[in-house]
C-alpha atoms as a PDB file:
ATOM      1  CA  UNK A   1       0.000   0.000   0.000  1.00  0.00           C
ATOM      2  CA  UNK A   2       1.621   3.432  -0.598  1.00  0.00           C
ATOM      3  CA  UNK A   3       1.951   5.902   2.448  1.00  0.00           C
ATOM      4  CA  UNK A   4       1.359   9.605   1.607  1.00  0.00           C
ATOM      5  CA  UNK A   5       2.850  12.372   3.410  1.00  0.00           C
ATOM      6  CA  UNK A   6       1.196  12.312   7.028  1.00  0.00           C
ATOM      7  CA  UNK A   7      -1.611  14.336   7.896  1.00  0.00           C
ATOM      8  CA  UNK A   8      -0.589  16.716  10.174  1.00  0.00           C
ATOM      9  CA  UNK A   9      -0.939  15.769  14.148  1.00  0.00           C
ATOM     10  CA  UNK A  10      -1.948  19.841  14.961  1.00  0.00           C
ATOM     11  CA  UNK A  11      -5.092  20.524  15.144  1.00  0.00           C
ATOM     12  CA  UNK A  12      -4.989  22.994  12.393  1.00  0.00           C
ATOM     13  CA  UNK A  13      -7.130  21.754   9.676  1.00  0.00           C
ATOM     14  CA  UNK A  14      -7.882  22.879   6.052  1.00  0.00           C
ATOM     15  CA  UNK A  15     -12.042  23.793   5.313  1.00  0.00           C
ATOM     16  CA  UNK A  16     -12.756  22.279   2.326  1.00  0.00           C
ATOM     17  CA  UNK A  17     -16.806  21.056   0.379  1.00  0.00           C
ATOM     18  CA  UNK A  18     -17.415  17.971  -1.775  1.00  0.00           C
ATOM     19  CA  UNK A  19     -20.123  18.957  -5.090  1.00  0.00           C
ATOM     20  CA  UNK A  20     -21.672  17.090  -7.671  1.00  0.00           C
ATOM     21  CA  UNK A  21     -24.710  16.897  -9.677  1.00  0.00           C
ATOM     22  CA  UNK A  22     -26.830  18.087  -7.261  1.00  0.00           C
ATOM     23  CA  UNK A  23     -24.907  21.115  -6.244  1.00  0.00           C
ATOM     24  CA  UNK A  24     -25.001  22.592  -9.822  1.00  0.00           C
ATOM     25  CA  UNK A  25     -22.670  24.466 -11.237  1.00  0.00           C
ATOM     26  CA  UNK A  26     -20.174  27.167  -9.535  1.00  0.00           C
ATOM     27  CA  UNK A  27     -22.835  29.514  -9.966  1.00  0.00           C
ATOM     28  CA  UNK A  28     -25.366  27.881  -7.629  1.00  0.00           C
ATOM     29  CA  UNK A  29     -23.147  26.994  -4.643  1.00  0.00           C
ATOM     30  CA  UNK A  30     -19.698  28.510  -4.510  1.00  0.00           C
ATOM     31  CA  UNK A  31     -21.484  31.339  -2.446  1.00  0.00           C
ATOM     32  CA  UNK A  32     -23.100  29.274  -0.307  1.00  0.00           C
ATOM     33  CA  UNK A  33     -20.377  27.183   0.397  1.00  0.00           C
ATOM     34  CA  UNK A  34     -18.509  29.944   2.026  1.00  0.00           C
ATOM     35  CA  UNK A  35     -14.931  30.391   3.034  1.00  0.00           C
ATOM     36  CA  UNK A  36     -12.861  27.171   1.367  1.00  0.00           C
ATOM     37  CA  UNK A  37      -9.847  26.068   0.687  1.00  0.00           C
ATOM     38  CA  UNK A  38     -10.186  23.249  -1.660  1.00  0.00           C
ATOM     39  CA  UNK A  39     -13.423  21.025  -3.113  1.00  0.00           C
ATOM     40  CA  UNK A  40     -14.158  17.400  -4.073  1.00  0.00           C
ATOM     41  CA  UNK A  41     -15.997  16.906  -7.477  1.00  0.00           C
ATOM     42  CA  UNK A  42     -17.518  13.770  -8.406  1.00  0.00           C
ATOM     43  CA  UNK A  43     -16.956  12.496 -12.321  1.00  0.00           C
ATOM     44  CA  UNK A  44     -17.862   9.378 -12.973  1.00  0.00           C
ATOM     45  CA  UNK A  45     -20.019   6.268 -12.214  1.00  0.00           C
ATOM     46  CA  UNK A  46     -19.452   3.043 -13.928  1.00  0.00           C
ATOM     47  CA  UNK A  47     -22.933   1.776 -13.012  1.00  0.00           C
ATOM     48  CA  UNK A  48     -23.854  -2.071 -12.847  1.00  0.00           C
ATOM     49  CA  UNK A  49     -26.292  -2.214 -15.854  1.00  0.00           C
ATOM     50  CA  UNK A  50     -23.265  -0.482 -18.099  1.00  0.00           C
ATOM     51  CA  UNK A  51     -24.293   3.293 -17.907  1.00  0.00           C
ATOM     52  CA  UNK A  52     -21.349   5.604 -18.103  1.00  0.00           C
ATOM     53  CA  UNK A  53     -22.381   8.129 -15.602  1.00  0.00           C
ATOM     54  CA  UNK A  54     -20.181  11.839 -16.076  1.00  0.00           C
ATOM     55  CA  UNK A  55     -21.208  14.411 -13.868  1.00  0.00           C
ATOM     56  CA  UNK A  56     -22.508  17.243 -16.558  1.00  0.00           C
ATOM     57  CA  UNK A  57     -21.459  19.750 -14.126  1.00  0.00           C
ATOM     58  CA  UNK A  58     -17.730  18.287 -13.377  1.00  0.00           C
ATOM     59  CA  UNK A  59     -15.778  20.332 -15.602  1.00  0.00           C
ATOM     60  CA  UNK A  60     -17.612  23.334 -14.825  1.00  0.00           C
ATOM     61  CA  UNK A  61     -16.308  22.899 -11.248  1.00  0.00           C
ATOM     62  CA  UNK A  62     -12.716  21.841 -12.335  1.00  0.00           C
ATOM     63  CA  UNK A  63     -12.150  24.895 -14.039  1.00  0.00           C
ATOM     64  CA  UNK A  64     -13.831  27.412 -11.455  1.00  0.00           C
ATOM     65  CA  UNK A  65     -11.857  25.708  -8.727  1.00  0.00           C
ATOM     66  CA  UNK A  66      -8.801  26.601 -10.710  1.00  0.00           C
ATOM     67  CA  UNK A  67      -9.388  29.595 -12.027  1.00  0.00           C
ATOM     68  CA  UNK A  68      -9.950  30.826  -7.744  1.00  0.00           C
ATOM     69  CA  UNK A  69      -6.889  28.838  -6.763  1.00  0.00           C
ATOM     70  CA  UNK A  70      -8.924  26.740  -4.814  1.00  0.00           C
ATOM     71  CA  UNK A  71      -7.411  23.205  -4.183  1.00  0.00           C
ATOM     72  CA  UNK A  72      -8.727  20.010  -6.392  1.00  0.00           C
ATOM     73  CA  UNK A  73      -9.798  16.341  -5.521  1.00  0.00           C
ATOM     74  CA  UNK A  74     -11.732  14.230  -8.312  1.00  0.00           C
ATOM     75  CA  UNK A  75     -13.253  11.338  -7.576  1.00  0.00           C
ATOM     76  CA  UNK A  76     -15.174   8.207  -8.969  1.00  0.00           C
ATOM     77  CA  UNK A  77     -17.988   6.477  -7.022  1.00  0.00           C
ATOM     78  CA  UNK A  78     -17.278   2.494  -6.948  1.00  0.00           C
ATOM     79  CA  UNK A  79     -19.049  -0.463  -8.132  1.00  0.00           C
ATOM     80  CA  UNK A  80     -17.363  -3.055  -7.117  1.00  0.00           C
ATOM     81  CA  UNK A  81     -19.470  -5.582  -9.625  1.00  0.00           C
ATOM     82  CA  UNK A  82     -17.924  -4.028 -12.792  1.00  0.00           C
ATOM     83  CA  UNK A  83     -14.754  -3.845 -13.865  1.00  0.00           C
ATOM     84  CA  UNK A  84     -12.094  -2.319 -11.739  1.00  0.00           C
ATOM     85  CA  UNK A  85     -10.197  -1.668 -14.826  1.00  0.00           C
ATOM     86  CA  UNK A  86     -12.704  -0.187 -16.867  1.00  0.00           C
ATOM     87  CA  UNK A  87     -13.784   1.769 -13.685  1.00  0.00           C
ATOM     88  CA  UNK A  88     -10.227   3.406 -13.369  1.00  0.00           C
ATOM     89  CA  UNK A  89      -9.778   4.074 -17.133  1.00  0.00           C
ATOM     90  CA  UNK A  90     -13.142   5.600 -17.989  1.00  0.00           C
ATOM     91  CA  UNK A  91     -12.421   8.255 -14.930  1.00  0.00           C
ATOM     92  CA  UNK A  92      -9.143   9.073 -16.224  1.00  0.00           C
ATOM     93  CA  UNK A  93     -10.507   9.871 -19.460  1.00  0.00           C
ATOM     94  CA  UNK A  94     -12.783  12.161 -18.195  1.00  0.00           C
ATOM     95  CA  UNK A  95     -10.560  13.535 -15.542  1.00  0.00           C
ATOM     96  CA  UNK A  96      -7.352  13.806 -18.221  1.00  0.00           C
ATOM     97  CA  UNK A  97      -9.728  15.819 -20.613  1.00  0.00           C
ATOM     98  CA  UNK A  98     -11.057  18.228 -18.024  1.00  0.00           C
ATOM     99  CA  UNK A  99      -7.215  18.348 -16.965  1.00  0.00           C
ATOM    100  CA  UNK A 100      -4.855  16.845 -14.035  1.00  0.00           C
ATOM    101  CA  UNK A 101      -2.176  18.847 -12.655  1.00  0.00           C
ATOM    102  CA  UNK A 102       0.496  17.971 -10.369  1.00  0.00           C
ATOM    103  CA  UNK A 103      -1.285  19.527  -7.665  1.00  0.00           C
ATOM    104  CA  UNK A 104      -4.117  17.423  -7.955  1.00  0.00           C
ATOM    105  CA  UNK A 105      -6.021  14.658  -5.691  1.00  0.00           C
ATOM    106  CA  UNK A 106      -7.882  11.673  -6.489  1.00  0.00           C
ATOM    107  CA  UNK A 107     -10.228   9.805  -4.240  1.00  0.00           C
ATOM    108  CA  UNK A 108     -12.243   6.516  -4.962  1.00  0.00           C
ATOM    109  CA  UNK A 109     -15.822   6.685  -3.269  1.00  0.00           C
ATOM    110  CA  UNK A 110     -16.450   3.285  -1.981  1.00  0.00           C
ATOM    111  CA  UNK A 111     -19.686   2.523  -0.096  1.00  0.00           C
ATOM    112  CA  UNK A 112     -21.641  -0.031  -1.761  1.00  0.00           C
ATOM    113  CA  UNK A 113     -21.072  -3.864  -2.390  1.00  0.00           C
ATOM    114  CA  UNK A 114     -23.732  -4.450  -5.104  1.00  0.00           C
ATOM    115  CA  UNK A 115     -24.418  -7.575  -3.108  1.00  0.00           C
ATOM    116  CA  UNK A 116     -20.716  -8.956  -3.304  1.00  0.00           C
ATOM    117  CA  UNK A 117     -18.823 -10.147  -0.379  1.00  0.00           C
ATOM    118  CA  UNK A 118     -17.002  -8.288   1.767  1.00  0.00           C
ATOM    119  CA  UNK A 119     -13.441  -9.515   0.532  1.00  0.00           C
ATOM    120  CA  UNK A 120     -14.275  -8.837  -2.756  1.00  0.00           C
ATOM    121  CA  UNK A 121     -15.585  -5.194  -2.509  1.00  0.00           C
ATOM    122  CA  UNK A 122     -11.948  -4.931  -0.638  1.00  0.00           C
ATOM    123  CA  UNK A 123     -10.031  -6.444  -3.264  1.00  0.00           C
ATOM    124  CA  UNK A 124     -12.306  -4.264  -5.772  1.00  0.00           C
ATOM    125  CA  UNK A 125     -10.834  -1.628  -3.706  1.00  0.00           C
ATOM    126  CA  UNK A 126      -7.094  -2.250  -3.232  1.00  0.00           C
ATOM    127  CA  UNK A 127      -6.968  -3.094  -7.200  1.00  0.00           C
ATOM    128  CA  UNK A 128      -8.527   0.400  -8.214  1.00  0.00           C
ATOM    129  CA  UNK A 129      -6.498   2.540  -5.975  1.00  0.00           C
ATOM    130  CA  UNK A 130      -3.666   0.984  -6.463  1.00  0.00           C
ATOM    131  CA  UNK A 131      -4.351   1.198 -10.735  1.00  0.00           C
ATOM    132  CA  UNK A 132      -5.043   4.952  -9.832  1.00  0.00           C
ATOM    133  CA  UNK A 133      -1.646   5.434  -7.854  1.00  0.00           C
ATOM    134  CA  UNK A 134       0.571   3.714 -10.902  1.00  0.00           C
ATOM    135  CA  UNK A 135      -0.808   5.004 -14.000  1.00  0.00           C
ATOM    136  CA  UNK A 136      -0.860   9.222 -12.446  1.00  0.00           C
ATOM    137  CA  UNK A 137       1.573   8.613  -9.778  1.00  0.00           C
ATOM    138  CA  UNK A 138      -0.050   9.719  -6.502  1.00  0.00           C
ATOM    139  CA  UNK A 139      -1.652   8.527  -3.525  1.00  0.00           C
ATOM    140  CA  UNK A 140      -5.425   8.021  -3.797  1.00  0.00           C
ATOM    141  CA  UNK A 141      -8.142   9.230  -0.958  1.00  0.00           C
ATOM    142  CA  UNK A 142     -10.458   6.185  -0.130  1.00  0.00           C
ATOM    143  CA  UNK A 143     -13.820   7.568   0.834  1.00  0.00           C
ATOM    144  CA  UNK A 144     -16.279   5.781   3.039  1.00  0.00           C
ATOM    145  CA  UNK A 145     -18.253   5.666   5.723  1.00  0.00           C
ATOM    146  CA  UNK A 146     -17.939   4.123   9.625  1.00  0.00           C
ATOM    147  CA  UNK A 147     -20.809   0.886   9.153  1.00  0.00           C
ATOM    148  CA  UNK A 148     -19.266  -0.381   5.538  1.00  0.00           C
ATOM    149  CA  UNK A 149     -15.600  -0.035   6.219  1.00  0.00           C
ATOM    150  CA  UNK A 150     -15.925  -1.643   9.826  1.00  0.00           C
ATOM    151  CA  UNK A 151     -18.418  -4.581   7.908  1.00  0.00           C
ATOM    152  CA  UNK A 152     -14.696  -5.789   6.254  1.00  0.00           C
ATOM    153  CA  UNK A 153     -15.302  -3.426   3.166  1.00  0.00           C
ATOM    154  CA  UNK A 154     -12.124  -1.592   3.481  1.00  0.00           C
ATOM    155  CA  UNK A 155      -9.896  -4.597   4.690  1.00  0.00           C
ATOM    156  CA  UNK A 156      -5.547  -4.184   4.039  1.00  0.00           C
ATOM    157  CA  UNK A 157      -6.963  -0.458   2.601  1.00  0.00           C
ATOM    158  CA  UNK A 158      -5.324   1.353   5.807  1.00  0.00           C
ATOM    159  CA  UNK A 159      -1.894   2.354   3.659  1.00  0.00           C
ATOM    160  CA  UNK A 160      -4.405   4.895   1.767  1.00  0.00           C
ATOM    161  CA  UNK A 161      -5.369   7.942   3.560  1.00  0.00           C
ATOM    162  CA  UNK A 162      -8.464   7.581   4.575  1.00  0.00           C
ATOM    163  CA  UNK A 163     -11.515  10.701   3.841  1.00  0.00           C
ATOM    164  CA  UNK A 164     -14.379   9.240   6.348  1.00  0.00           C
ATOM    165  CA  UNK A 165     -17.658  10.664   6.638  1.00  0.00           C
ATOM    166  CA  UNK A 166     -19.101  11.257   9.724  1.00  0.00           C
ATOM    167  CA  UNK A 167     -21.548  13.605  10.283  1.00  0.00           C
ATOM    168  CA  UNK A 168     -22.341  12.389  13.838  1.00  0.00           C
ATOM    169  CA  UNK A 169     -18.890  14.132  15.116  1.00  0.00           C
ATOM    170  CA  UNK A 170     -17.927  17.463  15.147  1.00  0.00           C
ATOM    171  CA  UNK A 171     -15.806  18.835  12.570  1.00  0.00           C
ATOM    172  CA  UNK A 172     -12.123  17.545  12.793  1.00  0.00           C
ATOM    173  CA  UNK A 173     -13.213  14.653  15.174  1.00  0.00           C
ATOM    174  CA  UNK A 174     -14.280  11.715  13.406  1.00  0.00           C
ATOM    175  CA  UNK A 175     -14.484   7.744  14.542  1.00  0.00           C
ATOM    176  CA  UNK A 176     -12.007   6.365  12.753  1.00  0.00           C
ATOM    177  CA  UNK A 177     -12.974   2.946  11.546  1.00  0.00           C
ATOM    178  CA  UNK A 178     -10.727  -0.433  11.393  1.00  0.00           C
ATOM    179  CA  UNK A 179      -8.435  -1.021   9.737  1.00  0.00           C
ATOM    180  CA  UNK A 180      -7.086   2.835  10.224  1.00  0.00           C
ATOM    181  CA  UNK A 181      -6.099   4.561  12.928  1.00  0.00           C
ATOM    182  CA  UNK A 182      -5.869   8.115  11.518  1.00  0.00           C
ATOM    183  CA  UNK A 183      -7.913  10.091   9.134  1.00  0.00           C
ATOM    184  CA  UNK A 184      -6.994  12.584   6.312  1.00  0.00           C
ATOM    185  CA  UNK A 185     -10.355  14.205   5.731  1.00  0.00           C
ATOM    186  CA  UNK A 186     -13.594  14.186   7.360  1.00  0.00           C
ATOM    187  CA  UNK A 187     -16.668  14.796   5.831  1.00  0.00           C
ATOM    188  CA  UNK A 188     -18.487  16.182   8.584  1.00  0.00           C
ATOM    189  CA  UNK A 189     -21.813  17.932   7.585  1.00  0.00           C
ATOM    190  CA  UNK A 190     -24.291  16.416   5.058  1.00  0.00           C
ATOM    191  CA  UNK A 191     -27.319  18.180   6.085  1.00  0.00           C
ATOM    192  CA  UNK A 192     -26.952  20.993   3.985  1.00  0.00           C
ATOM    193  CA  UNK A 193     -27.270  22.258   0.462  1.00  0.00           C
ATOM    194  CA  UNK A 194     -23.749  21.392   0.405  1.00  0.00           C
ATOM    195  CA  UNK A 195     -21.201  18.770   1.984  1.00  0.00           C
ATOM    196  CA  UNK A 196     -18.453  20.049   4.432  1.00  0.00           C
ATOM    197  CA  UNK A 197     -15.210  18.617   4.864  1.00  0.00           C
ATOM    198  CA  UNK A 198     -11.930  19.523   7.091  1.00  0.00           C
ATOM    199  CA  UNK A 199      -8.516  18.434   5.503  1.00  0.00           C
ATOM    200  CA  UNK A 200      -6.126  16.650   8.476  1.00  0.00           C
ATOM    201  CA  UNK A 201      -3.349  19.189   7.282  1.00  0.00           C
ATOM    202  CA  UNK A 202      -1.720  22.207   8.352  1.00  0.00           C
ATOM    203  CA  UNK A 203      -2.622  23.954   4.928  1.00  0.00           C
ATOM    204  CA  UNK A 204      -3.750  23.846   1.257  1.00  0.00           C
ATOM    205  CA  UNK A 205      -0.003  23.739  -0.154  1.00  0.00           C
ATOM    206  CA  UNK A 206       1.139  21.092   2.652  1.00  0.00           C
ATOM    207  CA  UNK A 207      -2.393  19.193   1.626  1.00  0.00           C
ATOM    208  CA  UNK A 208      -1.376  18.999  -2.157  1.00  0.00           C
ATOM    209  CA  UNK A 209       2.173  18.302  -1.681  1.00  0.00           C
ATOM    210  CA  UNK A 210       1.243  14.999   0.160  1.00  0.00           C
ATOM    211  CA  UNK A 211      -2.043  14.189  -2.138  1.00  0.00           C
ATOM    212  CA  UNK A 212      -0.697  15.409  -5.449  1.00  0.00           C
ATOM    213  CA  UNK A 213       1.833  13.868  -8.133  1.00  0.00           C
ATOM    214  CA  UNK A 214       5.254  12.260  -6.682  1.00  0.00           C
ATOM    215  CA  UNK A 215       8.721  12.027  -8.593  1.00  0.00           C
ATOM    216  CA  UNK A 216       9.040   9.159 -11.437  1.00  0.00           C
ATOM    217  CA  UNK A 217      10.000   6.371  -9.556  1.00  0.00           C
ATOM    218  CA  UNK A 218      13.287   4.543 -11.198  1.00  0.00           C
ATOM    219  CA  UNK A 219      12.562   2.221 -13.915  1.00  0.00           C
ATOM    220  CA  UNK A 220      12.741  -1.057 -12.470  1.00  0.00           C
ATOM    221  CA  UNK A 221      15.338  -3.615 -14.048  1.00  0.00           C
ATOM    222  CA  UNK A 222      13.281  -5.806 -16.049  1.00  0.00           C
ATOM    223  CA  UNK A 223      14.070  -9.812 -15.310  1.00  0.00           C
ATOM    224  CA  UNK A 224      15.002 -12.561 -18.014  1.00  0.00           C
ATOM    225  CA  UNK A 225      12.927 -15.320 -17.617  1.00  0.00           C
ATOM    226  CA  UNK A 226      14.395 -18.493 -19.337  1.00  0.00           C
ATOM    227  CA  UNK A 227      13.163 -21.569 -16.531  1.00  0.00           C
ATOM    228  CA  UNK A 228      12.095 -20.791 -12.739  1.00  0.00           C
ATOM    229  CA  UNK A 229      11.993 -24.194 -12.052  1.00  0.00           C
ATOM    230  CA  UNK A 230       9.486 -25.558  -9.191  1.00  0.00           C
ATOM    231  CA  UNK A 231       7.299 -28.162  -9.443  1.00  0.00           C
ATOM    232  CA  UNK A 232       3.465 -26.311  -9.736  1.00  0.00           C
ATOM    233  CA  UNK A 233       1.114 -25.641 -11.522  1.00  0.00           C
ATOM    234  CA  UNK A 234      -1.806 -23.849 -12.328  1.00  0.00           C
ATOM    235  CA  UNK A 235      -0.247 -20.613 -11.158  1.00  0.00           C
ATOM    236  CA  UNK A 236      -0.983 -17.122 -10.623  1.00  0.00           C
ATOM    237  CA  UNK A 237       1.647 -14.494 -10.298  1.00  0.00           C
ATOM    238  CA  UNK A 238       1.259 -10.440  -9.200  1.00  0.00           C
ATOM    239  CA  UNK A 239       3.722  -7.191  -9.916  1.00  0.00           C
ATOM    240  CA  UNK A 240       4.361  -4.475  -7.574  1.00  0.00           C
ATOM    241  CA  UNK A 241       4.792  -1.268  -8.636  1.00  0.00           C
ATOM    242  CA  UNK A 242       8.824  -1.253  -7.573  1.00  0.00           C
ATOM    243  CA  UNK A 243       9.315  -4.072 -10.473  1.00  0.00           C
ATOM    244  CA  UNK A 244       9.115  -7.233  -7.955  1.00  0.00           C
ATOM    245  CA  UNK A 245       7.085 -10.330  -8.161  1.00  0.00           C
ATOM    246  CA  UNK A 246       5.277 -12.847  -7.253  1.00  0.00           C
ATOM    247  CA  UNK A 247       4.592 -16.242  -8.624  1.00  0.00           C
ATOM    248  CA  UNK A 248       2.384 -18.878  -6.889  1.00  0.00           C
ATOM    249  CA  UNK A 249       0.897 -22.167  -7.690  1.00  0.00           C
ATOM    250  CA  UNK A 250      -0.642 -25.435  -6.571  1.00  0.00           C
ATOM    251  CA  UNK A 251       2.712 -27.924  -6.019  1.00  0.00           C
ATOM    252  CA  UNK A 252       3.041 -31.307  -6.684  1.00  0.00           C
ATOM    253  CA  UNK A 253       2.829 -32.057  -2.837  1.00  0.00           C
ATOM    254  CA  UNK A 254      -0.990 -30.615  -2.413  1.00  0.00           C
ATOM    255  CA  UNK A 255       0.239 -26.958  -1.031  1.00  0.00           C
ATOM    256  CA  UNK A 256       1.117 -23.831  -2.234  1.00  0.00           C
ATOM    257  CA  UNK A 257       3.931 -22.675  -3.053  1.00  0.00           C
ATOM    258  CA  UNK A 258       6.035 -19.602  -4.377  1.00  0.00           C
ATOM    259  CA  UNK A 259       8.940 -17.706  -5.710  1.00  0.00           C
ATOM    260  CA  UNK A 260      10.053 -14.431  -6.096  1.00  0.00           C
ATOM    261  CA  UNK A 261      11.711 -11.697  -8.152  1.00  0.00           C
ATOM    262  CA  UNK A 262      13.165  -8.897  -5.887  1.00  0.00           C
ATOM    263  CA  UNK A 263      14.490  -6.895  -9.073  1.00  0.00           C
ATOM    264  CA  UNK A 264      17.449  -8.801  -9.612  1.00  0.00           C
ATOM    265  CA  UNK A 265      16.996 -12.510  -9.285  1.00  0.00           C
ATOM    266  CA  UNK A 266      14.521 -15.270  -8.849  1.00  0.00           C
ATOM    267  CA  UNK A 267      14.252 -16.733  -5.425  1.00  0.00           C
ATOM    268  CA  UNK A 268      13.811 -20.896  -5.150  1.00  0.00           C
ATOM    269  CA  UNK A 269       9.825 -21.945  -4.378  1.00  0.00           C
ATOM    270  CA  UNK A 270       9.070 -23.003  -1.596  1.00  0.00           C
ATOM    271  CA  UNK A 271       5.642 -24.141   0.357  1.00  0.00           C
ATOM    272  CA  UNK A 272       3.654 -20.639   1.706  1.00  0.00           C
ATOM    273  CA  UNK A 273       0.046 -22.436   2.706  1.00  0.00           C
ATOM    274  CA  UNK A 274      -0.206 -24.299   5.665  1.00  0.00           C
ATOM    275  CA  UNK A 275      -2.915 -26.666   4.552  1.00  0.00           C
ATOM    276  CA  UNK A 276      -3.395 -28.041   1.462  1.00  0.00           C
ATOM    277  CA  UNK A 277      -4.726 -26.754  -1.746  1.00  0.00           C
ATOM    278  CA  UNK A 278      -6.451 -27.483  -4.651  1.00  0.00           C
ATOM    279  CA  UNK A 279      -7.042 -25.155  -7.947  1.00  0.00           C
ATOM    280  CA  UNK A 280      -5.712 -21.937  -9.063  1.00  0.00           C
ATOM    281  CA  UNK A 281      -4.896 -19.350  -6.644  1.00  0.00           C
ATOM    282  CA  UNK A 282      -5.043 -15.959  -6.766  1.00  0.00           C
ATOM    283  CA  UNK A 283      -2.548 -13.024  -6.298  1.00  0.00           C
ATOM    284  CA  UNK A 284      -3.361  -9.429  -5.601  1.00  0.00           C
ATOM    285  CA  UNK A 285      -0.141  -7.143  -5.142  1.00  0.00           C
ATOM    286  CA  UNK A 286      -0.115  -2.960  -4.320  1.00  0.00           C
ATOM    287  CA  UNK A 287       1.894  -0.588  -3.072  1.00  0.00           C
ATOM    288  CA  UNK A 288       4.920  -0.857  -0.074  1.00  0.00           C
ATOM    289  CA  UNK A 289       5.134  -4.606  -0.749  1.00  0.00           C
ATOM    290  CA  UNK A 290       1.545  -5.373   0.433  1.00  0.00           C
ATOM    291  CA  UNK A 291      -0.903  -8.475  -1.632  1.00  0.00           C
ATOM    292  CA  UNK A 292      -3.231 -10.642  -0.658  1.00  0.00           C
ATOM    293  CA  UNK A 293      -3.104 -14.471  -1.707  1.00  0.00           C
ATOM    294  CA  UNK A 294      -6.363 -16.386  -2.331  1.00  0.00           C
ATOM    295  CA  UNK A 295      -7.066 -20.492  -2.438  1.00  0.00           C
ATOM    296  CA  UNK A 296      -9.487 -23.052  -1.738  1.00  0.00           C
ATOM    297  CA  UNK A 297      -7.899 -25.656   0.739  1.00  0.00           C
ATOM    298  CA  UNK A 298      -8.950 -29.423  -0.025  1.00  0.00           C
ATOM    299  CA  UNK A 299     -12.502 -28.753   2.344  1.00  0.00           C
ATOM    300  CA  UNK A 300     -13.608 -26.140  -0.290  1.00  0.00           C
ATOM    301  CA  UNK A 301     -12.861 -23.396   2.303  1.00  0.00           C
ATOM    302  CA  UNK A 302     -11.068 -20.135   0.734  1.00  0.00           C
ATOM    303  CA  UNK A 303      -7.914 -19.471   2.855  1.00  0.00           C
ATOM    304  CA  UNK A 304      -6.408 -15.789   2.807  1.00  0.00           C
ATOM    305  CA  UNK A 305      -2.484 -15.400   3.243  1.00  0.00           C
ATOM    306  CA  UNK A 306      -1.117 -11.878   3.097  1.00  0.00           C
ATOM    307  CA  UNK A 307       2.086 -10.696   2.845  1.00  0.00           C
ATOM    308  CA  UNK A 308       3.686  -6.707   3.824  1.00  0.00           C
ATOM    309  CA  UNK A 309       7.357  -7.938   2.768  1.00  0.00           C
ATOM    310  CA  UNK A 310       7.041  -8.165  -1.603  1.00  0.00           C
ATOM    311  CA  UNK A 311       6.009 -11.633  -1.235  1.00  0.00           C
ATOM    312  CA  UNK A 312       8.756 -12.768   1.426  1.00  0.00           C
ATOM    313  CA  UNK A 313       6.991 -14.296   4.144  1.00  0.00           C
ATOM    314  CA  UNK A 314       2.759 -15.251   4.161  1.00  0.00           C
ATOM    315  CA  UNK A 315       0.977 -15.348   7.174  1.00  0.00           C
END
């Protein structure tokens, strides 16, 4: 998971609205918001039944909020039954034509399941912000609320920074729900024309610095692959955005079992489940050397293994 700047621990924070459709255009709110610092627009929607949902008033608000210096976060509302590719890619498009500075934030809005599980709306999750974080290279806001992300929602999400609504807590105060223990912004007020929001940051600049676009990382070295060895099979292998990997598979013995590329060589496989397996398992890698490894032990059960060390040790 990446790790953004910290929010600040003073108790300075940064006032800030979220606006979409139903605020209008600049016109209609930005005088009733009042004094501001930065806004959250909504884009898109990749809904369920296909619809490609763009705010009509999105740009509208892109552009005002530059043209006043204020600061900018765009986000997408989830659906964790579509795509999480096509999710990512149709925001972009949107976002990219309306224009993305450096400065810029992106949030994903995440608070329904469409009647998946809970470890799949979190895998969803982890595989959109973590598509958002490589292909614009910066740290996205996850955006939910206390019931969902404490139902399992937002499980192994904590390494985002988390922008919780609350409206039960006064501004700057929220419950912050597992897995977190800190909060970036809090969406405080609902009750209005308008949401209201405080930024956990000592100002707009310091905000944007740790939200916005991060240096190139270093191309990593890229591996030739002639014969890992190993004795599995039906495997299923994950990248990281450093350059390592991850390759798993059922082994000849009944468990699963690994190797790994740490950028310069191929480590030997060796058994990672502690029970037995059977089938294809699956591998979900993000940022700071976190992934999650799915398979269905010989019962039928699905067993979780997760790893915060590129794939070094499971537990």
């Amino acid at each position: 998971m990446p790790r953004a700047l910290a929010p600040s621990s003073s108790r300075r924070t940064v006032a800030g609205v979220d606006v979409s459709s139903f605020q209008g255009t600049p016109s209609d709110w930005s005088r009733s918001a009042g004094a501001f610092a930065w806004a959250a627009v909504k884009f898109t929607e990749l809904e369920p039944d296909g619809t490609r949902y763009v705010n009509p008033d999105a740009a509208a608000d892109w552009y005002w909020l530059k043209d006043n210096k204020k600061g900018r976060v765009a986000y997408l509302f989830g659906h964790p039954s579509v795509s999480a590719a096509d999710t990512v890619n149709f925001f972009l498009a949107e976002l990219r034509a309306a224009g993305l500075q450096d400065t810029d934030a992106v949030a994903l809005d995440l608070e329904v399941s469409d009647g998946t599980s809970a470890a799949h709306v979190a895998s969803w999750g982890a595989d959109v912000l973590s598509d958002l974080h490589s292909q614009i290279g910066r740290t996205p806001l996850l955006y939910t609320f206390i019931d969902f992300a404490e139902a399992g929602n937002c499980a192994h999400l904590d390494g985002y920074p988390l922008w919780i609504a609350d409206p039960s807590s006064s501004a700057g105060k929220p419950q912050v729900p597992s897995p977190w223990t800190s909060w970036a912004i809090h969406q405080y007020d609902i009750s209005g024309d308008i949401d209201r929001d405080v930024a956990n940051y000592v100002s707009q600049s310091a905000m944007f610095a740790a939200l916005g676009r991060t240096a190139e990382p270093t191309p990593p070295k890229e591996p030739t692959l002639v014969n890992l060895g190993g004795n599995a099979t039906a495997v299923a292998s994950a990248r990281w955005p450093d350059g390592r990997m991850v390759v798993a598979g059922l082994g000849a013995d009944g468990y699963i079992q690994s190797a790994r590329f740490d950028g310069n060589a191929w480590s030997d496989w060796g058994n990672i489940s502690p029970t037995k397996a059977k089938g294809t398992p699956s591998v979900i890698a993000w940022i700071d050397g976190n992934g999650v490894l799915f398979y269905i032990e010989e019962s039928g059960a699905v067993a979780e293994l997760t790893t915060r060390d590129h794939g070094t040790s499971w537990t």
